[in-house]
Protein backbone atom coordinates (compact mmCIF):
# COMPACT_ATOMS: atom_id res chain seq x y z
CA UNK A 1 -35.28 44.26 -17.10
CA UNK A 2 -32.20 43.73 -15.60
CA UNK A 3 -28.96 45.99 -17.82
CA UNK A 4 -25.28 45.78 -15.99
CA UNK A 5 -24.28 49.48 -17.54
CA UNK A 6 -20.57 48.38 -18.01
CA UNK A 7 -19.07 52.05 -16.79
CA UNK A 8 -14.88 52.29 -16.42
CA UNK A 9 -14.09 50.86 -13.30
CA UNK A 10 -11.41 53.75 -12.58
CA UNK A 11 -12.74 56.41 -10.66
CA UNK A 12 -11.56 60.24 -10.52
CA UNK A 13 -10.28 62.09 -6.94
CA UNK A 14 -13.50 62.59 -5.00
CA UNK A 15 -13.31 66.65 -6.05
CA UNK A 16 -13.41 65.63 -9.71
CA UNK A 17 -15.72 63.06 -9.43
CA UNK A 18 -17.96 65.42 -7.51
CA UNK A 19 -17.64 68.28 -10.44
CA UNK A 20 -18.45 65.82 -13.19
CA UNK A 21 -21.15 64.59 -11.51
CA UNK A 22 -22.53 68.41 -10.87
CA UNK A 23 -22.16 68.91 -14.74
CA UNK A 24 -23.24 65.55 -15.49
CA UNK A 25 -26.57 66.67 -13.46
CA UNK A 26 -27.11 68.95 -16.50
CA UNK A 27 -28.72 71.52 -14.81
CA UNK A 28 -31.19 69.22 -12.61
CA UNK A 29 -31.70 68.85 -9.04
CA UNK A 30 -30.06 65.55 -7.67
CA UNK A 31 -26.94 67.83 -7.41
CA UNK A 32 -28.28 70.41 -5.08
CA UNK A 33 -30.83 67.29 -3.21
CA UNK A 34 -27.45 65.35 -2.52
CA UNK A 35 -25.85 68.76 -0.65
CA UNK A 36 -28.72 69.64 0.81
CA UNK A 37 -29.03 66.04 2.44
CA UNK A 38 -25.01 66.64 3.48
CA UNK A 39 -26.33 69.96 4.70
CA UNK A 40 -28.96 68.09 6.91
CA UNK A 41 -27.12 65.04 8.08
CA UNK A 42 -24.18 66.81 9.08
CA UNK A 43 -21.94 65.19 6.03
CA UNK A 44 -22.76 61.77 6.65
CA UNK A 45 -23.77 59.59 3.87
CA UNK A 46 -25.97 57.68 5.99
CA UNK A 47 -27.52 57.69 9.50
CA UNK A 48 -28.42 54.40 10.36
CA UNK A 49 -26.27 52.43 12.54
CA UNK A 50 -24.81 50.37 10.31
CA UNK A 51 -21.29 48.78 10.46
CA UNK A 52 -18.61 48.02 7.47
CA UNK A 53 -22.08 46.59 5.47
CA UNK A 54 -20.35 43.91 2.64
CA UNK A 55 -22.75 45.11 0.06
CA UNK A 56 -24.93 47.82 -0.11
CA UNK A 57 -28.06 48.74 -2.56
CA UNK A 58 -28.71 52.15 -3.41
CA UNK A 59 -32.04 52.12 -5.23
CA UNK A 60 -33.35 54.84 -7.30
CA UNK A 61 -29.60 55.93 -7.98
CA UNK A 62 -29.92 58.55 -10.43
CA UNK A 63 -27.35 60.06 -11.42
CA UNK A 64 -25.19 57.68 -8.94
CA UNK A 65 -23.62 60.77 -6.52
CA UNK A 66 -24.87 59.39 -3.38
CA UNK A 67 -23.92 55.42 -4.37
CA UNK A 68 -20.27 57.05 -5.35
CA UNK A 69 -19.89 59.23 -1.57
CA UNK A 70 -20.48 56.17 -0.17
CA UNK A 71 -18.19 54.05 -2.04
CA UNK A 72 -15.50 56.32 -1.81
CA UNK A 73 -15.99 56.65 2.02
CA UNK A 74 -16.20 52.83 2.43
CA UNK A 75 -13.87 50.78 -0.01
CA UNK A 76 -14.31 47.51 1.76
CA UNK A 77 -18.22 48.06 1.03
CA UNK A 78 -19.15 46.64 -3.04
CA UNK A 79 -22.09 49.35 -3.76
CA UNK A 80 -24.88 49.10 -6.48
CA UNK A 81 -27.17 51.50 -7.80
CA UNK A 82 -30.10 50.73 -9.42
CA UNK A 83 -32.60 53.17 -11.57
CA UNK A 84 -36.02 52.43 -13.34
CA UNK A 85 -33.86 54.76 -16.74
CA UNK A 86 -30.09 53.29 -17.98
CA UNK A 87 -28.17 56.63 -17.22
CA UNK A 88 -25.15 56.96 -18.74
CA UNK A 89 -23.18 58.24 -15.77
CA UNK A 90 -19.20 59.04 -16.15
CA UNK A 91 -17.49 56.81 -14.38
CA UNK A 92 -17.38 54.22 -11.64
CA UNK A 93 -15.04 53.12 -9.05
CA UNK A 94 -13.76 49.26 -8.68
CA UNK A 95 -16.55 49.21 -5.88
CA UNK A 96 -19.41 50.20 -8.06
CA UNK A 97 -21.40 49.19 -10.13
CA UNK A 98 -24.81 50.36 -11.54
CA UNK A 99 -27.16 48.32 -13.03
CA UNK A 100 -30.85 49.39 -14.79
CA UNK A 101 -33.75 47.89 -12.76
CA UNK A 102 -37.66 47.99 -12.16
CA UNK A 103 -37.04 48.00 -8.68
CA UNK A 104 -41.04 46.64 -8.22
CA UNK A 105 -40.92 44.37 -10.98
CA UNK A 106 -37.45 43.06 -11.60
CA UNK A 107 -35.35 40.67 -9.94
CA UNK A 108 -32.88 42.66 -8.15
CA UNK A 109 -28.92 42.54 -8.86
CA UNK A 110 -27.74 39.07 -8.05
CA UNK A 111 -31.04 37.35 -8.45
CA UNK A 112 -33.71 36.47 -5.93
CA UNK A 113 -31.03 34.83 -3.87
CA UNK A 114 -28.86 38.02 -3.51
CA UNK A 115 -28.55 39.76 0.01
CA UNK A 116 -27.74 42.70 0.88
CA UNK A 117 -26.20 44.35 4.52
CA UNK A 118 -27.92 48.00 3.34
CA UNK A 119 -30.72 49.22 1.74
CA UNK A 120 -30.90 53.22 1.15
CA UNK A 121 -33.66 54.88 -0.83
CA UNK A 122 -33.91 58.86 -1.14
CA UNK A 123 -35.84 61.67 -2.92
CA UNK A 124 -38.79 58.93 -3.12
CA UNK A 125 -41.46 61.38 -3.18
CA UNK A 126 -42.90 60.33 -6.55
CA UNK A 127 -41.36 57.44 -6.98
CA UNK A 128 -43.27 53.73 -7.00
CA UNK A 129 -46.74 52.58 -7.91
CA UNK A 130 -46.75 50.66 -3.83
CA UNK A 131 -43.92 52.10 -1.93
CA UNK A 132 -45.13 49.09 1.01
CA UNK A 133 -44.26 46.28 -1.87
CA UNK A 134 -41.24 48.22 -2.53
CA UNK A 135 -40.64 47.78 1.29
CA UNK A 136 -41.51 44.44 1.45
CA UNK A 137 -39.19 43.46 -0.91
CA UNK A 138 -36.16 44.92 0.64
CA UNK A 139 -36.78 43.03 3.57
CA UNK A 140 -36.69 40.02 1.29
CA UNK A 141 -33.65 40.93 -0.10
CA UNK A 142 -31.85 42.24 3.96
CA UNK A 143 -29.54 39.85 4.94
CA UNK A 144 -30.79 39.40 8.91
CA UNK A 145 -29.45 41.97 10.82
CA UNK A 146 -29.28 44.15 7.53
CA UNK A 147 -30.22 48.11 7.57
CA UNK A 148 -32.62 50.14 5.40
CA UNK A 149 -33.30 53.82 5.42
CA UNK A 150 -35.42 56.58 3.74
CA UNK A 151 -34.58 60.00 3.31
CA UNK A 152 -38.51 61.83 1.60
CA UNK A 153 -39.73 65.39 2.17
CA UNK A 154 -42.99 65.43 2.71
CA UNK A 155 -45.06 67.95 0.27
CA UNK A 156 -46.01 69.92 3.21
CA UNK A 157 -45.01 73.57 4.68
CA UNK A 158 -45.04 74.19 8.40
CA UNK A 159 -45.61 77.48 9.63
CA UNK A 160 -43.54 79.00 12.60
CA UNK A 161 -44.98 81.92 14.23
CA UNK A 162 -47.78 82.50 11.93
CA UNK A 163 -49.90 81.03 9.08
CA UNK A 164 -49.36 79.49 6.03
CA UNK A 165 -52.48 79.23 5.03
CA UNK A 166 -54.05 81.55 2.51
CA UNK A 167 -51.29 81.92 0.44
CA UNK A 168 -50.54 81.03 -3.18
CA UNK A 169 -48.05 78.22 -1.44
CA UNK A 170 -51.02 77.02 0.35
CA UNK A 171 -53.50 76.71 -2.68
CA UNK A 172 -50.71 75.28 -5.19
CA UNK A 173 -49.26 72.90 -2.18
CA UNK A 174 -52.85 71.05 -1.77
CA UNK A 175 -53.53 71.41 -5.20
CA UNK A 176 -50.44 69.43 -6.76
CA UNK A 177 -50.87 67.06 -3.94
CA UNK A 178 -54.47 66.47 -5.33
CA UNK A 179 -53.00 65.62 -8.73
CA UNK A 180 -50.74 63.70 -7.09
CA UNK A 181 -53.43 62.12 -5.95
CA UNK A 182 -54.87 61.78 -9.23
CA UNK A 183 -51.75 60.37 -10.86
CA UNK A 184 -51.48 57.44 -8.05
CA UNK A 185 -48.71 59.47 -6.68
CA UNK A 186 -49.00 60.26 -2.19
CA UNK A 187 -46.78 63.52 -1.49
CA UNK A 188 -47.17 63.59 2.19
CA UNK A 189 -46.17 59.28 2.36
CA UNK A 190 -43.40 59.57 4.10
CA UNK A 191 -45.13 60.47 7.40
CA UNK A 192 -46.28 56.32 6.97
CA UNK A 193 -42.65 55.09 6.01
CA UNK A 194 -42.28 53.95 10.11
CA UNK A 195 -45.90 52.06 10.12
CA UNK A 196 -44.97 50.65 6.61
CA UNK A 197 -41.75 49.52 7.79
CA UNK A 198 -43.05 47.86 10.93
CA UNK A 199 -45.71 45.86 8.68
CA UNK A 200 -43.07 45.05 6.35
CA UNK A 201 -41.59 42.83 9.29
CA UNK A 202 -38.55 45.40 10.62
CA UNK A 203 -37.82 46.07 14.01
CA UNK A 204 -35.72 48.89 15.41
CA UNK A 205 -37.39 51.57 13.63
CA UNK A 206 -36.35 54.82 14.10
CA UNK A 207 -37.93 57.93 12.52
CA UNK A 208 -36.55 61.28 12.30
CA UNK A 209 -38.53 64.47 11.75
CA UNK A 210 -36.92 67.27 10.41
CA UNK A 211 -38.23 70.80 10.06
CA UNK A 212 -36.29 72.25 7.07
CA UNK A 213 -35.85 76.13 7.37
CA UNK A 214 -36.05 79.04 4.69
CA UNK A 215 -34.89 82.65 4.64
CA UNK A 216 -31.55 82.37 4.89
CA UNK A 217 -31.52 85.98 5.72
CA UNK A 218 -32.76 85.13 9.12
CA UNK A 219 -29.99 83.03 10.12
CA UNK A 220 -26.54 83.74 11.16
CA UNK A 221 -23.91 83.42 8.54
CA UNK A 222 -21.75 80.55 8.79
CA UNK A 223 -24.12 78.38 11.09
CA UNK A 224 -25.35 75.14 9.74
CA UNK A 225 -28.83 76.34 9.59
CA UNK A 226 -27.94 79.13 7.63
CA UNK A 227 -26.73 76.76 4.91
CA UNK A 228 -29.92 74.91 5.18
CA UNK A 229 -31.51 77.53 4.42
CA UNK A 230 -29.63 78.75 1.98
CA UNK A 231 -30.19 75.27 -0.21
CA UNK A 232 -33.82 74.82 1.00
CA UNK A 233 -34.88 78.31 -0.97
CA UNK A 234 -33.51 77.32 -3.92
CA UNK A 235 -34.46 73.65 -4.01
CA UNK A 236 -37.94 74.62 -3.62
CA UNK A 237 -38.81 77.47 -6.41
CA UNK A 238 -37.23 74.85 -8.67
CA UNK A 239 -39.88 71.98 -6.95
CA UNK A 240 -42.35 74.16 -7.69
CA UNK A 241 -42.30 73.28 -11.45
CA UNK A 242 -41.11 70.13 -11.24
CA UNK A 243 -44.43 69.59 -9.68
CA UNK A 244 -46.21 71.20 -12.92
CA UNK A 245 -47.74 67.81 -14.65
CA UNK A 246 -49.55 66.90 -10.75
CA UNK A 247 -50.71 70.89 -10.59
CA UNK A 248 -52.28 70.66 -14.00
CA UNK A 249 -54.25 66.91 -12.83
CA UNK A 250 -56.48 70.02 -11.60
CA UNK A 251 -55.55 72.84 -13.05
CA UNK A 252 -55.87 72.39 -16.71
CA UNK A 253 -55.85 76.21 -17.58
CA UNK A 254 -52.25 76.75 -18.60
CA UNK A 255 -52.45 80.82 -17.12
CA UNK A 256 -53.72 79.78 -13.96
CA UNK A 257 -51.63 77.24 -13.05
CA UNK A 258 -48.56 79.45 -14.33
CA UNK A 259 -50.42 81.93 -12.50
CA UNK A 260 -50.36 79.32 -9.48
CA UNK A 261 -46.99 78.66 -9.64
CA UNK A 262 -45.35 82.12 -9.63
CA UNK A 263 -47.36 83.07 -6.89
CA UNK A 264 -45.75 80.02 -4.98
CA UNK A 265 -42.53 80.72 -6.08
CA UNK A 266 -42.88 84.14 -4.46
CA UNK A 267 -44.27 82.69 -1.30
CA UNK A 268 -40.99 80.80 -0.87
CA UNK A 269 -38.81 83.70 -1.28
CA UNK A 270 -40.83 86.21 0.74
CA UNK A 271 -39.37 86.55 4.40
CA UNK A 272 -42.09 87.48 6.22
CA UNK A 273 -43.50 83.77 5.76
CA UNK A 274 -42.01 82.08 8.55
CA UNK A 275 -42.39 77.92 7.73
CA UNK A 276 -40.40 74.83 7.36
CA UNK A 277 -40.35 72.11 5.08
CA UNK A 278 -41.40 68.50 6.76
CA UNK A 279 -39.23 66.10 6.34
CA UNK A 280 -38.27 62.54 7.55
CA UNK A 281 -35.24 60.29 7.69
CA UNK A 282 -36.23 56.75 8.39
CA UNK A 283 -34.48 53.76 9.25
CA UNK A 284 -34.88 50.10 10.13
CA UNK A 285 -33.25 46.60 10.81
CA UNK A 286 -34.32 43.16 9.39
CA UNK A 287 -34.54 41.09 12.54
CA UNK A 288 -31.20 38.82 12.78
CA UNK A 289 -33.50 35.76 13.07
CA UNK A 290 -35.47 36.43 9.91
């Protein structure tokens, strides 16, 4: 299925657009992903090296913030987001569009011919039944020379200084990744995005790990890590429940797994555990004789 979602084509100043958005979000957590990945990447919409692409797919839009930043920071660019759910998002700019698409079943915007300069995919985690078909067919889909990249955690805490282990974070970590598992569903993938990509056919990969810090209380205020932090903390006690249908793949007693997941919660907030959050920005070129 293949829906053009027909939004207004005039856009708002970039500080209204960014409020609607945040309201539009209605309370979920593609507002706070999209500042924490600002946060992270310095305030650059992307990292690969890619220069004044002509069009640009943004696939598994959501709400559309990230496929607006980038529009608005490159007009001569035509961006297009595409989501497996028709979101009724409030606006558009007359370099945007959004269109509803099974992004591992559907032909993508344009039809099979269509090429695109740059691919960008984030927040992936749980996302696709074969993330390496999903893969291949953005290198179908590159025009040669074109970019992709991946921004994914990776459902896995790193401990600095001491261990993780033996914690509530520990147990309910492994055991949502289990029902992960279960449900067809890898949390710690994106440590194979690079080998994926290379098998796909792309050259010029590049992949970026990135420890994520907690406890902002640790850092100096006003320092980039601080702000990290700052995000990281609350991004994560609301991941812990977003993660509640994988947790329960295992742990089918509802008071346990609450039980599981308060515990957790606590973990993330308690500053004497010292850990990071793993995870990876990837990115890769089609070669320019493919």
């Amino acid at each position: 299925m293949l829906k053009d979602t027909g939004y207004p084509k005039s856009g708002p100043s970039p500080h209204a657009a960014r409020e609607a958005l945040k309201r539009f979000d209605n309370g979920k957590s593609e507002h706070d992903q999209h500042s924490l990945y600002l946060s992270i990447t310095g305030g650059k919409v992307g990292v690969a090296p890619v220069t004044k692409p002509r069009r640009v797919l943004d696939v598994g839009t959501g709400t559309g913030v990230w496929a607006y930043d980038y529009a608005s920071a490159n007009p001569s660019s035509h961006v297009t987001g595409i989501d497996l759910f028709d979101i009724q998002r409030p606006f558009s700019l007359p370099n945007l569009t959004f269109h509803q698409v099974d992004v591992e079943k559907d032909d993508f915007p344009g039809g099979p011919d269509q090429k695109y300069d740059y691919i960008f995919l984030r927040y992936i985690i749980s996302c696709f039944d074969s993330t390496q078909a999903v893969f291949r067919r953005a290198f179908e889909h590159l025009a040669p020379g074109g970019w992709i990249e991946i921004f994914d955690p990776c459902q896995n805490y790193l401990p600095v200084g001491g261990l993780v282990g033996e914690t509530a974070l520990e147990k309910w970590t492994s055991l949502s990744a289990e029902g992960g598992r279960r449900m067809g569903r890898d949390l710690y993938k994106a440590r194979s995005y690079a080998t994926w990509l290379r098998e796909a056919g792309f050259v010029n990969v590049t992949e970026m790990k990135i420890g994520a810090p907690f406890h902002a209380g640790t850092f100096s205020e006003g320092t980039r890590v601080r702000e990290i932090s700052e995000k990281m903390s609350k991004m994560e006690v609301k991941a812990v429940l977003l993660l509640g249908k994988m947790l329960r793949q295992v742990v089918p007693d509802e008071d346990e797994a609450r039980a599981l997941e308060e515990g957790a919660q606590r973990d993330i907030q308690n500053p004497d555990l010292n850990f990071v959050k793993e995870m990876f920005n990837v990115y890769a070129q089609k070669p320019k004789d493919a």
